[in-house]
N, C-alpha and C. Protein backbone atom coordinates (compact mmCIF):
# COMPACT_ATOMS: atom_id res chain seq x y z
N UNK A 1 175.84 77.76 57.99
CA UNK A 1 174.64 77.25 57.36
C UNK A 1 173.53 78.29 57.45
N UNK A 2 172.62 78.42 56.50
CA UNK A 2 171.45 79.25 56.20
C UNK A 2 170.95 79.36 57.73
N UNK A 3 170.20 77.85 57.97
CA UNK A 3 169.23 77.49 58.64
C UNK A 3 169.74 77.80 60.19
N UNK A 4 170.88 78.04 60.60
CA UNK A 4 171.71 78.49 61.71
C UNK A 4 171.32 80.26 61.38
N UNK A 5 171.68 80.65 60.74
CA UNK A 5 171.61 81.77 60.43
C UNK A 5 170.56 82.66 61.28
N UNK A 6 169.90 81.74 60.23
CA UNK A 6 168.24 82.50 60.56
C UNK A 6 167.63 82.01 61.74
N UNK A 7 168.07 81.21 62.13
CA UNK A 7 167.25 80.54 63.76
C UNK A 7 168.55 81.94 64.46
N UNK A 8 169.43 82.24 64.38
CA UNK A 8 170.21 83.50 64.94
C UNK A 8 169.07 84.50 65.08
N UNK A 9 168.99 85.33 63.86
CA UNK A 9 168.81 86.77 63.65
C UNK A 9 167.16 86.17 64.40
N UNK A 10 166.26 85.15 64.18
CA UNK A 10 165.55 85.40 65.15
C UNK A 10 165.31 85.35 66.38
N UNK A 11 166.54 84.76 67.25
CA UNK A 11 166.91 84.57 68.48
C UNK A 11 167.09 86.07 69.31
N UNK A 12 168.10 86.79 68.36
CA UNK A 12 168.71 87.85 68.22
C UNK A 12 166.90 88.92 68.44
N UNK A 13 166.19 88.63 67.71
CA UNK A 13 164.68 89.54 68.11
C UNK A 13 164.52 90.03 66.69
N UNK A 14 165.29 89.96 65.31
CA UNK A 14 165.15 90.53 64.14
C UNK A 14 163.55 90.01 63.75
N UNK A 15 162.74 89.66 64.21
CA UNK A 15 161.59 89.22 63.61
C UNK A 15 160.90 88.95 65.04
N UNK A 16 159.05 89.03 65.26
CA UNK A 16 158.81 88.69 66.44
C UNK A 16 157.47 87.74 65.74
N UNK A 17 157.02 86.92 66.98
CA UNK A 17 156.21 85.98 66.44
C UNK A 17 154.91 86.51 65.59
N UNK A 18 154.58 85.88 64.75
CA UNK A 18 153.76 85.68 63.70
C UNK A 18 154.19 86.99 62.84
N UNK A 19 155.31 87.61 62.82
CA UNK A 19 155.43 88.42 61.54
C UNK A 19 155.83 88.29 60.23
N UNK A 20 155.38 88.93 59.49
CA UNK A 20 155.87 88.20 58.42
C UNK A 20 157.36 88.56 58.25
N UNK A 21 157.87 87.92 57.23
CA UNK A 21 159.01 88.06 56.58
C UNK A 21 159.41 88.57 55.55
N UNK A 22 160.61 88.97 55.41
CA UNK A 22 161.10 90.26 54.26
C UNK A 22 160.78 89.44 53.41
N UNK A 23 160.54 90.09 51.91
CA UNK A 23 160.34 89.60 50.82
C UNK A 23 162.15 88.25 50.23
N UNK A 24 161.44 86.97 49.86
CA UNK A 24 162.36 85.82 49.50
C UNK A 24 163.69 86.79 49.49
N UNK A 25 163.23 87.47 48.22
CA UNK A 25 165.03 87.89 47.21
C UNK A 25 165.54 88.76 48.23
N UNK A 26 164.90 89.72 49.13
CA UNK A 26 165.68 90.31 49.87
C UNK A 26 166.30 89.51 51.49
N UNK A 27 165.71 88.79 51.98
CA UNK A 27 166.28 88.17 52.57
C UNK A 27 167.19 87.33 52.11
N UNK A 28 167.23 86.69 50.82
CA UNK A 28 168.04 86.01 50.57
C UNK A 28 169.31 86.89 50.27
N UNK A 29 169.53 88.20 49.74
CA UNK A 29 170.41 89.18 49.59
C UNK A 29 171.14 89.60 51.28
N UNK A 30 170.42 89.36 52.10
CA UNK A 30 170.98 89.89 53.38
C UNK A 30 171.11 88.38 53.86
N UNK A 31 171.25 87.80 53.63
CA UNK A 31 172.17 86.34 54.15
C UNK A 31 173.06 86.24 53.45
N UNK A 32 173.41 86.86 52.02
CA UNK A 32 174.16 86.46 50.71
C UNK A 32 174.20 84.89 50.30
N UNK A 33 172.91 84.55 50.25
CA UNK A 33 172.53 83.03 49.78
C UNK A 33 171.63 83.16 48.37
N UNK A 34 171.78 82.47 47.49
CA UNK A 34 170.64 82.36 46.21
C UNK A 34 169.21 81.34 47.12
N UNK A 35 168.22 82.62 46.30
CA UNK A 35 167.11 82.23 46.41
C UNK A 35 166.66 80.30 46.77
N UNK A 36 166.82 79.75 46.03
CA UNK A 36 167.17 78.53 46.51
C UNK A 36 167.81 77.96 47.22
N UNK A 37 168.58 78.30 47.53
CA UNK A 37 169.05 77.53 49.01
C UNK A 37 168.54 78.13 50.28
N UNK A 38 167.94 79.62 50.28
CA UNK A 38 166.93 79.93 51.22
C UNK A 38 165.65 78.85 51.33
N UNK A 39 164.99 78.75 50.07
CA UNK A 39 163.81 78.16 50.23
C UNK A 39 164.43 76.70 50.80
N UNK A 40 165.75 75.89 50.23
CA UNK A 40 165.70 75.03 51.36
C UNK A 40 165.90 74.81 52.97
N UNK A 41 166.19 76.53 52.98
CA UNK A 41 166.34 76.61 54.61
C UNK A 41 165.08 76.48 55.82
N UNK A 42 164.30 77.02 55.14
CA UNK A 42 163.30 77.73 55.42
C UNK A 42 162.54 76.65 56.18
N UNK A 43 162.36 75.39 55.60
CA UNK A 43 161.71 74.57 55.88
C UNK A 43 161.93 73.60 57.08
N UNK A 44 163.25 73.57 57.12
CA UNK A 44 164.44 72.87 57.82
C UNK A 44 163.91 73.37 59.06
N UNK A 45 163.65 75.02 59.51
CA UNK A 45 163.32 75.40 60.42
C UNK A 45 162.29 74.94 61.11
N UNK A 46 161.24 74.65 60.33
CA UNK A 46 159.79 74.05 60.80
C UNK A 46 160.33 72.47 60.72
N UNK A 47 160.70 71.68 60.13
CA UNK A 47 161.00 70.75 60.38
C UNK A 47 161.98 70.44 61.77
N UNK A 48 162.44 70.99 62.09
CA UNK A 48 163.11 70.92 63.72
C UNK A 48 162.36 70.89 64.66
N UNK A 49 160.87 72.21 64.23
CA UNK A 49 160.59 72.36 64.98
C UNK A 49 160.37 73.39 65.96
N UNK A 50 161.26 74.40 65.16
CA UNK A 50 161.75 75.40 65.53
C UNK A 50 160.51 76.96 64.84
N UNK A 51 160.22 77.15 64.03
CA UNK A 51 159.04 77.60 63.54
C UNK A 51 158.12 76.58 62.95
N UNK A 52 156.89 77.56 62.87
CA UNK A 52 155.66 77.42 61.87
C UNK A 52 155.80 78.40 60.73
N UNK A 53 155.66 77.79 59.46
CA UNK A 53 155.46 78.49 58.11
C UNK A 53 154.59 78.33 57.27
N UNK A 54 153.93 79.06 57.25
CA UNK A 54 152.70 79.85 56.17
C UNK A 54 153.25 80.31 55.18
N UNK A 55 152.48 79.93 54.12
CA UNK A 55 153.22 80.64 52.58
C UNK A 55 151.85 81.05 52.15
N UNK A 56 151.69 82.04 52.22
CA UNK A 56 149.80 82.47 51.20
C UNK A 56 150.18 83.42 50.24
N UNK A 57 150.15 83.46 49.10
CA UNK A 57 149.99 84.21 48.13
C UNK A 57 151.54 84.61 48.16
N UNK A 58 152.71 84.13 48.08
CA UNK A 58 153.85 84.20 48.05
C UNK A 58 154.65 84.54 48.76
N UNK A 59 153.97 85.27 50.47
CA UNK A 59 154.31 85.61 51.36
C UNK A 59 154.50 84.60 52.40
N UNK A 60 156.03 85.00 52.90
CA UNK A 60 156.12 84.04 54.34
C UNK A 60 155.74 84.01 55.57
N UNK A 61 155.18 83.56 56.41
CA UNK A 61 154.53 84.27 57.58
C UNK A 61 155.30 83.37 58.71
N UNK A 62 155.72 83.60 59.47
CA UNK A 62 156.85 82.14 60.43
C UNK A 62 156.48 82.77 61.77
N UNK A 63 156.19 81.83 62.25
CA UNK A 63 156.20 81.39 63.96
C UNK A 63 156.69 80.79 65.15
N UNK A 64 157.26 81.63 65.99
CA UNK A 64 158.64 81.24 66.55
C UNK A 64 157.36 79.89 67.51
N UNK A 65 158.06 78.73 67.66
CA UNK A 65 157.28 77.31 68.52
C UNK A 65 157.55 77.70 70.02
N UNK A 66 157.86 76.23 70.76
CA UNK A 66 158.35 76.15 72.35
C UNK A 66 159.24 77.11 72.71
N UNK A 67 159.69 77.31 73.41
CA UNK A 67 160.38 77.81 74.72
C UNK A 67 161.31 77.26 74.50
N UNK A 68 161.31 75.61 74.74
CA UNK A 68 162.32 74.63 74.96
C UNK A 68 162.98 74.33 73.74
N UNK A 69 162.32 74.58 72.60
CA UNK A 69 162.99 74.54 71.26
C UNK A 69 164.38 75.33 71.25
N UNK A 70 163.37 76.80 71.30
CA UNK A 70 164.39 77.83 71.24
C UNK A 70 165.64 78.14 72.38
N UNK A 71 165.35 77.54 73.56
CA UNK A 71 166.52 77.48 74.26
C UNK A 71 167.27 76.25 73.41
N UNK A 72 167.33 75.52 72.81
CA UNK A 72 168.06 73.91 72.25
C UNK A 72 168.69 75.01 71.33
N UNK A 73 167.96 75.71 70.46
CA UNK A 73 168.94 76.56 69.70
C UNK A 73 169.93 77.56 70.27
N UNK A 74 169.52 78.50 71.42
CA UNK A 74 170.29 78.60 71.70
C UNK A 74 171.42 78.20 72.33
N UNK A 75 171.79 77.21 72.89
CA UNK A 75 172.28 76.36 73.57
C UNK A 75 173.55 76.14 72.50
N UNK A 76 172.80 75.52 70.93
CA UNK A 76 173.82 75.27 70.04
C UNK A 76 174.25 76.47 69.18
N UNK A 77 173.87 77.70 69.50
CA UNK A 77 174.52 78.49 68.98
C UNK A 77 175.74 79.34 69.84
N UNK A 78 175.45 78.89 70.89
CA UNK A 78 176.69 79.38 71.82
C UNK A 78 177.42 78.55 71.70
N UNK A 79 177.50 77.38 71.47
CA UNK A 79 178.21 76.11 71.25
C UNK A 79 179.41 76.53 70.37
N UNK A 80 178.69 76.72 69.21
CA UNK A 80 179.47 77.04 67.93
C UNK A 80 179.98 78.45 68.09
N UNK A 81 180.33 79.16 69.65
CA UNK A 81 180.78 80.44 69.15
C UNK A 81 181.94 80.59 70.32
N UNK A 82 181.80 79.28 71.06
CA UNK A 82 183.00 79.30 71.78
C UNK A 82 184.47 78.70 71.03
């Protein structure tokens, strides 16, 4: 899933808090997902709980939340890799 994905690569440190994010089409090219099903990822993330997202002038700006969030993710991403 997208939204696994990307809660990864930022676990992983590919992004640090409040930076922005690669432009839509190219992130969506380095997940190999269409533009749309990114934008439904995206949200999913802040809806967990897991970031904050800012969209200003077409740019994404995301913010990694708790501590305790991001350990829950990681938790289930080791899950899924045993």
């Amino acid at each position: 899933m997208v939204k696994e994905e990307l809660a990864e690569m930022i676990l992983q440190g590919r992004w640090v808090l409040g930076e922005q994010l690669p432009p839509e089409q190219k992130l969506a090219d380095t997940l190999r997902v269409s533009r749309p099903t990114l934008r439904k990822a995206l949200p999913m993330l802040e809806l967990e709980g897991f970031a904050s997202l800012t969209i200003f002038k077409g740019l994404v700006k995301m913010q990694l939340r708790s501590l305790s969030v991001r350990l829950y993710w990681i938790c289930r991403v080791c899950r899924k890799m045993q």
